[in-house]
Structures are given as C-alpha cells and as structure tokens.
N, C-alpha and C. Protein backbone atom coordinates (compact mmCIF):
# COMPACT_ATOMS: atom_id res chain seq x y z
N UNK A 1 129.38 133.30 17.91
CA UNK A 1 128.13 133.19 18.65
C UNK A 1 126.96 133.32 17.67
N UNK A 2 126.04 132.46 17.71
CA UNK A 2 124.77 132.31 16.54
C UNK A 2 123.78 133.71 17.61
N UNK A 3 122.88 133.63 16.94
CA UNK A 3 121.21 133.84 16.99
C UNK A 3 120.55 133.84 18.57
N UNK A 4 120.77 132.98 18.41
CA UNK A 4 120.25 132.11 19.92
C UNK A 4 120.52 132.67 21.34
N UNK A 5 122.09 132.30 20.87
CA UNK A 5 123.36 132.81 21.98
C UNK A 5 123.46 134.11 22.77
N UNK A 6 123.21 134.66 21.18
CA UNK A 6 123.55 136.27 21.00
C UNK A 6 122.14 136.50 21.93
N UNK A 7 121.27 136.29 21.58
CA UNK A 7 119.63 136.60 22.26
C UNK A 7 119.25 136.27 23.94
N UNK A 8 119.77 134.81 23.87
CA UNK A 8 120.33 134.34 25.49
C UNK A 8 120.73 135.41 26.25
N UNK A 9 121.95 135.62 25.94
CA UNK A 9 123.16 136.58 26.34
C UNK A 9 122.52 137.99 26.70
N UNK A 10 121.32 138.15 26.34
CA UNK A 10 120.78 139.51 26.23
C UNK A 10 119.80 139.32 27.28
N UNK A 11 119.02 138.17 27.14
CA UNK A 11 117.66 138.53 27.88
C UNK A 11 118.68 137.80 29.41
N UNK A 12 119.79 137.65 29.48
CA UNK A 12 121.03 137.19 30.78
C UNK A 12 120.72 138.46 31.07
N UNK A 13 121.29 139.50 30.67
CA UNK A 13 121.60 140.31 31.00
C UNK A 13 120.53 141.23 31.73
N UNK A 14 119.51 141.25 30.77
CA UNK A 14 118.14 141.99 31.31
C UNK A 14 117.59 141.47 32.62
N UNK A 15 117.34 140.23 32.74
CA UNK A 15 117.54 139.17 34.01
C UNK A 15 118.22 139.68 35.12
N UNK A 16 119.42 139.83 34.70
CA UNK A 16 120.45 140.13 35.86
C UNK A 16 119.99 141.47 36.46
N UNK A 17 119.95 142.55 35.66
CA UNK A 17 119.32 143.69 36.18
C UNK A 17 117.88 143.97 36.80
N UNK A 18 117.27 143.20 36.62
CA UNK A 18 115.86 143.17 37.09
C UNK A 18 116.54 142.54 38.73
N UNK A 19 117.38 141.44 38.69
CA UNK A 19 117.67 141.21 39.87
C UNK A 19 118.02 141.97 41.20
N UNK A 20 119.33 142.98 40.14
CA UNK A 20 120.04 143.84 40.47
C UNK A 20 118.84 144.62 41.19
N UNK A 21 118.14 145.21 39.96
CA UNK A 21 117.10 146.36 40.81
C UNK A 21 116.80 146.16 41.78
N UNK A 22 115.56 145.09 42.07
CA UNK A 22 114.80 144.16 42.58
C UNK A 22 115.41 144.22 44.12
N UNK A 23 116.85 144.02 44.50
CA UNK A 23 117.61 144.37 45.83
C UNK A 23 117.83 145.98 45.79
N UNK A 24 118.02 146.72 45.35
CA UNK A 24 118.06 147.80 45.58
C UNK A 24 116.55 148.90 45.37
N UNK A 25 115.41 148.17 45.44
CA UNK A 25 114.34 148.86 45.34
C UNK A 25 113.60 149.90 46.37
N UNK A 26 114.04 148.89 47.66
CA UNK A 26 113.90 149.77 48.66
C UNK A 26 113.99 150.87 49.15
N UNK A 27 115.07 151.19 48.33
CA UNK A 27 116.10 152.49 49.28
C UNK A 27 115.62 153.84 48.84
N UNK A 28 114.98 154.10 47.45
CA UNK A 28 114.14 155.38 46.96
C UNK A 28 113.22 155.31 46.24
N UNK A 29 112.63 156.27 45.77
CA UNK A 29 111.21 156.15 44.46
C UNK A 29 111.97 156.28 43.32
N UNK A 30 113.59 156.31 43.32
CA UNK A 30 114.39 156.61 42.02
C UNK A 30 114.61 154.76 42.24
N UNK A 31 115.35 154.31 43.13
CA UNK A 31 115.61 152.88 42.93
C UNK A 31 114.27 152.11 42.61
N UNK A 32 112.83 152.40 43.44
CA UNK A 32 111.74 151.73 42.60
C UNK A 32 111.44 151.73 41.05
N UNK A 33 111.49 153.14 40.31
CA UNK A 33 110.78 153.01 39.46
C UNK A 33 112.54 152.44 38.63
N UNK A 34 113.57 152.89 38.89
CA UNK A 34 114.50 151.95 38.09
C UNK A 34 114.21 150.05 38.47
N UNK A 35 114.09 149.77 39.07
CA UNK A 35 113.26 148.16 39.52
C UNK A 35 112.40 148.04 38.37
N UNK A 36 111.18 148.77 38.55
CA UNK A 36 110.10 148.99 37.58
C UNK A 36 110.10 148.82 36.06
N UNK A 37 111.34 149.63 35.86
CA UNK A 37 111.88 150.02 34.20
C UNK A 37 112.82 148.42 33.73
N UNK A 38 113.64 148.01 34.48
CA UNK A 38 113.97 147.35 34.20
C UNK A 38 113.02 145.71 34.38
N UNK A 39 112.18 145.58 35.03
CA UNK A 39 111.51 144.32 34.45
C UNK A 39 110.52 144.84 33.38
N UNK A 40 110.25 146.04 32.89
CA UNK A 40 109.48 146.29 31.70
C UNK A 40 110.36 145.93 30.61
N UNK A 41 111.82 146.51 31.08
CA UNK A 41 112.52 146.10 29.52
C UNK A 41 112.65 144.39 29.89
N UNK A 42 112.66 143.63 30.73
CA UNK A 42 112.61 142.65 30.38
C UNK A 42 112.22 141.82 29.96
N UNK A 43 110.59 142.17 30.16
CA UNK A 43 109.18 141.94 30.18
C UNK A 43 108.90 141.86 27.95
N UNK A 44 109.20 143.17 28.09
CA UNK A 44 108.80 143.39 26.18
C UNK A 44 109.95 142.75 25.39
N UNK A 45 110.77 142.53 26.17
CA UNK A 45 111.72 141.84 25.24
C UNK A 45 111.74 140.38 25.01
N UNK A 46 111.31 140.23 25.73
CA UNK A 46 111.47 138.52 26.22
C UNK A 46 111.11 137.82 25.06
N UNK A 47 109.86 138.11 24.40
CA UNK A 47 109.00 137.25 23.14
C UNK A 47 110.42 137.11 22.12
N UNK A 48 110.70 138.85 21.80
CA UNK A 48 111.55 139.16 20.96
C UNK A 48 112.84 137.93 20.65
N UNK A 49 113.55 137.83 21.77
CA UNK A 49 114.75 137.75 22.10
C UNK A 49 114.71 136.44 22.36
N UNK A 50 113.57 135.87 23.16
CA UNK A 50 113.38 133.91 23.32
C UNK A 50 113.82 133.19 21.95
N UNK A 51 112.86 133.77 20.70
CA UNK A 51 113.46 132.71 19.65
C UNK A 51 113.46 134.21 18.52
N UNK A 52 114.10 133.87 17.55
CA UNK A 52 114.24 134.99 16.62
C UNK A 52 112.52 135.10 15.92
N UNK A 53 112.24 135.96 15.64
CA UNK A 53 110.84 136.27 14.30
C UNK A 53 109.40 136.14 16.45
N UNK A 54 110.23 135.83 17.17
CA UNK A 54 109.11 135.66 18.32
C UNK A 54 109.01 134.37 18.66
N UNK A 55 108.78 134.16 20.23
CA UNK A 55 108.77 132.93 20.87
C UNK A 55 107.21 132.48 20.43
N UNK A 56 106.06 133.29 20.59
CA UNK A 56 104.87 132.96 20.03
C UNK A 56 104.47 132.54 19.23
N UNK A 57 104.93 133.16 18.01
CA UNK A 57 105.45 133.10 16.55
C UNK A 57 105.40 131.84 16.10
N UNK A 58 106.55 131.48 16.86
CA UNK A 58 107.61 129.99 16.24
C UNK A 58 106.81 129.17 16.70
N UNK A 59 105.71 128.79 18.50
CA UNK A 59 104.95 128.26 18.51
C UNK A 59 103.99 127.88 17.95
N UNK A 60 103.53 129.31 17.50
CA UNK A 60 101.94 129.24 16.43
C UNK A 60 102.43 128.40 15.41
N UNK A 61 103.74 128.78 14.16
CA UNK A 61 103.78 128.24 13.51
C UNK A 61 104.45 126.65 13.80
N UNK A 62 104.64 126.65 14.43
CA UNK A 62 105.10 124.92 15.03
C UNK A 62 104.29 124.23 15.20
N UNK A 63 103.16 124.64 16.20
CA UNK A 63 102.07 123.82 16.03
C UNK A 63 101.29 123.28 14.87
N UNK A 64 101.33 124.42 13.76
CA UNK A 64 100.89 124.19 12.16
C UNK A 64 101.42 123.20 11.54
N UNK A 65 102.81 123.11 11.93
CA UNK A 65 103.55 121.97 10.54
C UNK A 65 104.73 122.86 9.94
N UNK A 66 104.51 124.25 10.36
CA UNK A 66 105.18 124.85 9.08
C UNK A 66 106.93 124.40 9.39
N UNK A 67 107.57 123.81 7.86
CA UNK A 67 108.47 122.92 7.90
C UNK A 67 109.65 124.33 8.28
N UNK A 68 109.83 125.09 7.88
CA UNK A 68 110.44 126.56 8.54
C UNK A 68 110.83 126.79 10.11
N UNK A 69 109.36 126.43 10.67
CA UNK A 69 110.08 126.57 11.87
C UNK A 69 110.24 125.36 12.74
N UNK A 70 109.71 124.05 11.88
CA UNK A 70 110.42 122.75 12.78
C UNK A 70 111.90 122.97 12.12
N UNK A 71 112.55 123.29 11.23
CA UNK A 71 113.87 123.46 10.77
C UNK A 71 114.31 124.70 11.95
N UNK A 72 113.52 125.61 12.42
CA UNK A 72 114.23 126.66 12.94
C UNK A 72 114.12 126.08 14.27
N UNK A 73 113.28 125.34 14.97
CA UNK A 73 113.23 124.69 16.58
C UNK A 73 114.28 123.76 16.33
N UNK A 74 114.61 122.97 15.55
CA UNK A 74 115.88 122.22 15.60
C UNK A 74 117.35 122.92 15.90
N UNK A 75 117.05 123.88 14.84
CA UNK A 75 118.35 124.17 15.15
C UNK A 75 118.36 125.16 16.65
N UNK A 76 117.07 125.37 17.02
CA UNK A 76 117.43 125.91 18.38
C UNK A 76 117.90 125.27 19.78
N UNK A 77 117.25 123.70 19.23
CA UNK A 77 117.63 122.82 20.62
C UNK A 77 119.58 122.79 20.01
N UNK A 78 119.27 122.94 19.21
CA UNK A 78 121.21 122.29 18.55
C UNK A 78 121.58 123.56 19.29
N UNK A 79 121.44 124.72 19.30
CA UNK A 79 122.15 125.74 19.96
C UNK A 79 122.30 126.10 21.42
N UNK A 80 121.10 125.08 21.83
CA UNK A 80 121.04 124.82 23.30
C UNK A 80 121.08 126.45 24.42
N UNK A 81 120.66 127.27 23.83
CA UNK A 81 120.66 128.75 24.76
C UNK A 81 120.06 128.59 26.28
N UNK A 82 120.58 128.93 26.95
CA UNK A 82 120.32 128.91 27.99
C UNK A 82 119.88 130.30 28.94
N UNK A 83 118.40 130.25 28.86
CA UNK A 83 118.22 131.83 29.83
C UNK A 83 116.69 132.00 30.28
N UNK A 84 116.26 132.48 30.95
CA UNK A 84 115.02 132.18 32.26
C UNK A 84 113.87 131.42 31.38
N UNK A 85 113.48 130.28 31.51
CA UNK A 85 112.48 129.32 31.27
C UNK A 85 112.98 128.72 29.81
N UNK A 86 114.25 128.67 29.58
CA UNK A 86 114.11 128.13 28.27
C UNK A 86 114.04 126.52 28.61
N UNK A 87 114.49 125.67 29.61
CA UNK A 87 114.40 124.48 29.59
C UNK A 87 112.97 123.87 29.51
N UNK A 88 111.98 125.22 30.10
CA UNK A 88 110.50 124.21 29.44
C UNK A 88 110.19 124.79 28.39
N UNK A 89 110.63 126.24 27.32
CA UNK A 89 110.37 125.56 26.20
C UNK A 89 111.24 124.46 25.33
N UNK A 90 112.34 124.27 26.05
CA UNK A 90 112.87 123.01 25.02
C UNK A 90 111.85 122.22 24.91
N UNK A 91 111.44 121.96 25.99
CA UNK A 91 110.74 120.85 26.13
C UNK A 91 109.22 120.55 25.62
N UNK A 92 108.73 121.83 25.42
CA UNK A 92 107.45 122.03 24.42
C UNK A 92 107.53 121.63 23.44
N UNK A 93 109.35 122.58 23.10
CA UNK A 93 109.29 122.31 21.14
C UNK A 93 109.26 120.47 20.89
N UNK A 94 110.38 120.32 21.94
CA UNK A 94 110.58 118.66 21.43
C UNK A 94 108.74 117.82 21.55
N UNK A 95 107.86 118.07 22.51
CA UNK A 95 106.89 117.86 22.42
C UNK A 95 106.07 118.01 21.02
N UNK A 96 106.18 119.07 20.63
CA UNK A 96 105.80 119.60 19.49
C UNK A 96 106.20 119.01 17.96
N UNK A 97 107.37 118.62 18.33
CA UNK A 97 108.33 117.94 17.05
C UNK A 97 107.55 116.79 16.66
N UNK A 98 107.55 115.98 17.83
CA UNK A 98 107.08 114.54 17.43
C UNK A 98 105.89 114.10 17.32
N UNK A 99 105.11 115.68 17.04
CA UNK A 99 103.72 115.13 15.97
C UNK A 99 104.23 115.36 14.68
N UNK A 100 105.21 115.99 14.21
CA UNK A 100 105.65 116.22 12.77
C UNK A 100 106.28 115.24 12.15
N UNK A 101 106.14 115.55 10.97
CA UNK A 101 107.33 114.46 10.21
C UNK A 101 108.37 115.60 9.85
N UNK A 102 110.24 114.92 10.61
CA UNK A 102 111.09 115.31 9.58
C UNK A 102 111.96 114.37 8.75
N UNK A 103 113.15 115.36 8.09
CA UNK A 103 113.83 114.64 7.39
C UNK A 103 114.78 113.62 7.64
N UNK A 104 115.18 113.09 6.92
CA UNK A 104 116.10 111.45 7.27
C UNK A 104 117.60 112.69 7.93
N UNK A 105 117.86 113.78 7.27
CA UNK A 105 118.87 114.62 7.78
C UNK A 105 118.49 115.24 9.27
N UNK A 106 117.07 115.56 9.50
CA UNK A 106 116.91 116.28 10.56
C UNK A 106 116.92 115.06 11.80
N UNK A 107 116.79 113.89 11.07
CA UNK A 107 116.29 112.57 12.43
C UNK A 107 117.72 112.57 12.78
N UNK A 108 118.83 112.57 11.31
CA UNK A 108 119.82 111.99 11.57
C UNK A 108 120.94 113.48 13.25
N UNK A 109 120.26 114.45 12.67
CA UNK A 109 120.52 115.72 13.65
C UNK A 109 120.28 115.41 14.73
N UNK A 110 119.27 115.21 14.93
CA UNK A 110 118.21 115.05 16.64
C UNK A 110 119.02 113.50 17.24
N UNK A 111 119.15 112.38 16.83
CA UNK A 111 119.54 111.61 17.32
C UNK A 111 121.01 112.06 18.09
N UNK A 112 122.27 112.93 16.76
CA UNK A 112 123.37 113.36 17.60
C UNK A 112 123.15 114.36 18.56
N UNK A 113 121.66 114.94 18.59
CA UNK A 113 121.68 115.90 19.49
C UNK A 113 121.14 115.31 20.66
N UNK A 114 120.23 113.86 20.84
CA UNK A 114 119.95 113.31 22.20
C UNK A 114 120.62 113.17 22.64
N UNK A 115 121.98 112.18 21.87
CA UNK A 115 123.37 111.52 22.19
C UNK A 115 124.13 112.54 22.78
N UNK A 116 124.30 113.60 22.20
CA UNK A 116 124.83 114.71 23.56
C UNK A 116 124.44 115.07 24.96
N UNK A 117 122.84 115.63 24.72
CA UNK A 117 122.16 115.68 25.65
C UNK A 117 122.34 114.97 26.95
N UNK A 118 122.06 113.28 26.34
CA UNK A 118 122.14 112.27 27.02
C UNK A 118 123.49 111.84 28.73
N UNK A 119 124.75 112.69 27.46
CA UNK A 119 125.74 112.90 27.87
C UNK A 119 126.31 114.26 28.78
N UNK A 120 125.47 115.07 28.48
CA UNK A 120 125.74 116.43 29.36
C UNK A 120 125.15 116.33 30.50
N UNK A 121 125.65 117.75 31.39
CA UNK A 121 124.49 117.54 32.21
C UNK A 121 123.74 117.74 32.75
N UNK A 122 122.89 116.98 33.87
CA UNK A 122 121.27 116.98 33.98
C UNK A 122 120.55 118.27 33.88
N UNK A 123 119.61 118.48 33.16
CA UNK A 123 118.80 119.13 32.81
C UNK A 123 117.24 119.29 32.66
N UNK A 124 116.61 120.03 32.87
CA UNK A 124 115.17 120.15 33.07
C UNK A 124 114.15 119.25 31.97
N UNK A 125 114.42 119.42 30.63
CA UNK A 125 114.30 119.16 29.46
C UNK A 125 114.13 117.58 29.41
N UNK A 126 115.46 116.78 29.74
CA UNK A 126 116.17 115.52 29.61
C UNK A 126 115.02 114.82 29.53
N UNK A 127 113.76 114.48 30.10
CA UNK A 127 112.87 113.55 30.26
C UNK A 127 112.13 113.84 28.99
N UNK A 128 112.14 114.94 28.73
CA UNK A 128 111.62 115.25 27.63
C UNK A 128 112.51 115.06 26.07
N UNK A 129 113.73 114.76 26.11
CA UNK A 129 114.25 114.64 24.60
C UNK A 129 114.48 112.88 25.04
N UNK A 130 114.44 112.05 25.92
CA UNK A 130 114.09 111.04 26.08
C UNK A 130 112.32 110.35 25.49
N UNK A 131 111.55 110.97 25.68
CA UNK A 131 110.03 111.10 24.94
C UNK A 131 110.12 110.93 23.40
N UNK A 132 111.41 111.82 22.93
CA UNK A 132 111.56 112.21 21.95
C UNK A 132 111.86 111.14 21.11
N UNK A 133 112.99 110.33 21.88
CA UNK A 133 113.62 109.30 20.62
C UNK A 133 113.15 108.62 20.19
N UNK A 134 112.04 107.97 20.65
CA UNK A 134 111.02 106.68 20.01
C UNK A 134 111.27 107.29 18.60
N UNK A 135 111.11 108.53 18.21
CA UNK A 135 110.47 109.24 16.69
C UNK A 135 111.96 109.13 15.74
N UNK A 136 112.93 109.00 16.52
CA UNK A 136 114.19 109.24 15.47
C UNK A 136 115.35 107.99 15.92
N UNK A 137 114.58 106.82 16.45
CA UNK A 137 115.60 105.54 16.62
C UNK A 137 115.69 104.74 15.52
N UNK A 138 116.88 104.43 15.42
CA UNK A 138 117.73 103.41 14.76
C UNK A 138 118.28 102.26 15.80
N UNK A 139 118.75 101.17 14.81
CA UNK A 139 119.55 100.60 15.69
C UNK A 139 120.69 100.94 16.15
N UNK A 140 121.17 101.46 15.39
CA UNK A 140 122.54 102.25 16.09
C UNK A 140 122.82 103.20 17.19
N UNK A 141 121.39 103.86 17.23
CA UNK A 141 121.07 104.85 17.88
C UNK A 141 120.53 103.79 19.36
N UNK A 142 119.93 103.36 19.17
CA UNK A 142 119.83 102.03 20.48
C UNK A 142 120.89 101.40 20.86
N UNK A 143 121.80 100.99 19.59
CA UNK A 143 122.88 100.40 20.54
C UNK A 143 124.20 101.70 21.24
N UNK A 144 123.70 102.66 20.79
CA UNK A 144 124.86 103.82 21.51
C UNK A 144 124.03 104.16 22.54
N UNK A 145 123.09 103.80 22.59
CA UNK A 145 122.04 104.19 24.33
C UNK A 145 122.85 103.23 25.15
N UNK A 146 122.22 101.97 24.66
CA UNK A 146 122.75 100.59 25.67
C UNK A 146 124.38 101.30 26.36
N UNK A 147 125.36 101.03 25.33
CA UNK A 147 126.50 101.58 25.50
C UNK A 147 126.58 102.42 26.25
N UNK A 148 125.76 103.34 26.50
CA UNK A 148 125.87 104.54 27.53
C UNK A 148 125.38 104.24 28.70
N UNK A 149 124.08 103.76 28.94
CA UNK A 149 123.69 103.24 30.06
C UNK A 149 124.94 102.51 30.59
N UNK A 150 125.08 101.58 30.33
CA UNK A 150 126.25 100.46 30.88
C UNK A 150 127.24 101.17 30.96
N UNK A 151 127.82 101.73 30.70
CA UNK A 151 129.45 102.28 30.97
C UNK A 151 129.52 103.94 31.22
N UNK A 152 128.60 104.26 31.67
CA UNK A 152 129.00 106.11 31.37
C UNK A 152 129.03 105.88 33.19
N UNK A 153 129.53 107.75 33.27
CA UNK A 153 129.06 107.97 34.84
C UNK A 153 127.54 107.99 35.07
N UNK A 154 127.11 108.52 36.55
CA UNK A 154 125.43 108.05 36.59
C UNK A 154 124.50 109.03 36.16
N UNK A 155 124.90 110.61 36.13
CA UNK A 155 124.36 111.28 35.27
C UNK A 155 123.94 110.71 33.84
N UNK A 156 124.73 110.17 33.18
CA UNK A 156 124.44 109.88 31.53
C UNK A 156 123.73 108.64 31.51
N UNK A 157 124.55 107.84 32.84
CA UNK A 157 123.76 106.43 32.60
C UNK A 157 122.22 106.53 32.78
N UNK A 158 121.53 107.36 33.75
CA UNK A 158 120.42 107.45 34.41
C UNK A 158 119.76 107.68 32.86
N UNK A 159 120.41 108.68 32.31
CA UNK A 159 119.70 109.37 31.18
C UNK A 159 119.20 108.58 29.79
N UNK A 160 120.38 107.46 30.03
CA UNK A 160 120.17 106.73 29.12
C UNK A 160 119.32 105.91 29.22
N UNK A 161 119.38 105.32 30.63
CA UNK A 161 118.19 104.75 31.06
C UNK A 161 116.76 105.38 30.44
N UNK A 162 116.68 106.17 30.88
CA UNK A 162 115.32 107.44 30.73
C UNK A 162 114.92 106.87 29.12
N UNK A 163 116.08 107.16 28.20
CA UNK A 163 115.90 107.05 26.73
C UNK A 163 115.65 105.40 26.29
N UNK A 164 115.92 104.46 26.90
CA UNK A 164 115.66 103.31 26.64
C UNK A 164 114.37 102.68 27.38
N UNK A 165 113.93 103.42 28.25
CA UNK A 165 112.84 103.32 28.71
C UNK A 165 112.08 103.99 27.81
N UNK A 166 112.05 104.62 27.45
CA UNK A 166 110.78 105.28 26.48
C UNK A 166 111.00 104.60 24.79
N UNK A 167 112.38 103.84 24.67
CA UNK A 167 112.18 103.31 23.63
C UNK A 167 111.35 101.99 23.48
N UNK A 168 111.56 101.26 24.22
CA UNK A 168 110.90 99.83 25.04
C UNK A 168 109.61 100.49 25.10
N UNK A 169 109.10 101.50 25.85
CA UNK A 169 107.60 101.45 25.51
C UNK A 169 107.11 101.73 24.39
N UNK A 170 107.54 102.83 23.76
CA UNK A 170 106.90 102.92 22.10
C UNK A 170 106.93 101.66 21.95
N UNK A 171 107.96 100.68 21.80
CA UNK A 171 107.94 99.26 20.79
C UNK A 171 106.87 98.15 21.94
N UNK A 172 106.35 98.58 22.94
CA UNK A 172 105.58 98.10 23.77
C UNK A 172 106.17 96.84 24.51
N UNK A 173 107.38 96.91 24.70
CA UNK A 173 108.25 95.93 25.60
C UNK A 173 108.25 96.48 26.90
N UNK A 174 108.03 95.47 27.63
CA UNK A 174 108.36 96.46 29.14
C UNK A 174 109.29 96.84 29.99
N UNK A 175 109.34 97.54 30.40
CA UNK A 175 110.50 98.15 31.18
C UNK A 175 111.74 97.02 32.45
N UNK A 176 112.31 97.55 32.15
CA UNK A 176 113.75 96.77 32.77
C UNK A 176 113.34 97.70 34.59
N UNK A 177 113.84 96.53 35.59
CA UNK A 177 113.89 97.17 36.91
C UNK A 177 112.35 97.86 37.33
C-alpha cells in the first residue's frame, strides 16, 4: 500500500466514525461531544492526510508550475485513492495539469492512466481526464480510444466517447451524433 492508500484508508476511517457518532449523538452529552471530537479529528486531519506535505500545499504549489508537485499529482491520480471529495480534487489536479508542460514520460503515464480510467468504472472525475487528453494524444492513443468506443461495454464506450469528443474539439473537428 503507497502514500495515498495508506492516507485514504485513514481519513475512511475517520469518516466512518464521524458517521458512526453522528447516529449515536442523540442519546447523551457523552455521545454528543464524542460526535463533536470525532469530526474535529476529522476536520484537522483532512489537509494532512488528502495529499502528503498537504492538500493546500500541493495546490499552491501546482498552480505555480512547481515540476515536484505536477510529478507528485501524477502519481496521485496513478494511485487513484479513494475517500470523501477526492473525485473533485482529481479533477482540479487534472484541470491544473493541462496548463503545464510535462514530460514525453509523464504524457506517456497519463495517456496509460486515461486508458484505464476510460475502462473502469464510472466516475465523478471521467469528464474531466477526458478534458485532459487533447494535452497527451498520440495517434495511438486515438486509435485505442476509437477501439474502445466501438467494442467495449457502454460504461467504457460512453467514456470513450467523452475522450474523443474532446479530442475532435481541441483539433476543432466537430463532434460525431
């Protein structure tokens, strides 16, 4: 388990108990202020535990350029963590990405990581790492869209759709259907 996972797994857990409380608040001023305590610990942790060094952090410096933490937002969509609001920041960072320039290694990353995406399933994000590909297409990478559209189930196909629609407009062709 990476970084990510490990951090997920935690602020799961803090989550869960705030839940937990949250139904049992009623019943005393011991079950309130345990309610209480536990969305505080969930509350101060959250920055912590969202992305490593701080969820703020990694924004501030993302927005800058700094090549550190577009290397460290990559590898966070690659780790794909899953835990309360991370699907809209995926979707910031990938926003965020494609004012930057990366490397021919990091394009070559992000493309196998749409191509998954593309393929998993549906998710909050998806419209958003669709936005994304105009910045890291190839032809190959277009013709494994096509390929997917046409032959996957309709989850992936839809998705692929999504991604070839936003490739067609960057290149200012218009949309199919």
């Amino acid at each position: 388990m990476n970084v990510f996972e490990a951090n997920a797994a935690e602020l799961k857990k803090l989550r869960e108990r705030v839940e937990e409380m949250f139904r049992e608040r009623g019943k005393s001023p011991e079950h309130s202020a345990a309610w209480r305590e536990a969305a505080r610990a969930f509350r101060t942790s959250y920055d912590r535990l969202a992305f490593p060094g701080g969820l703020s952090k990694e924004f501030e410096l993302l927005r800058a350029g700094d090549v550190t933490a577009i290397e460290m937002a990559i590898r966070f969509l690659e780790a794909n963590p899953w835990f309360f609001r991370s699907g809209y920041y995926k979707a910031d960072i990938l926003k965020l990405l494609r004012k930057h320039s990366l490397s021919e290694e990091q394009c070559a990353r992000m493309r196998k990581l749409v191509l998954e995406r593309v393929r998993d399933r549906p998710v909050r994000e998806m419209r958003a790492y669709a936005r994304f590909a105009p910045k890291i297409s190839t032809p190959q990478f277009e013709a494994e869209i096509t390929v997917i559209a046409a032959n996957a189930d309709r989850h992936a196909a839809r998705h692929a759709q999504w991604v070839s629609d936003c490739l067609k407009s960057a290149r200012g062709t218009p949309r199919q259907g």
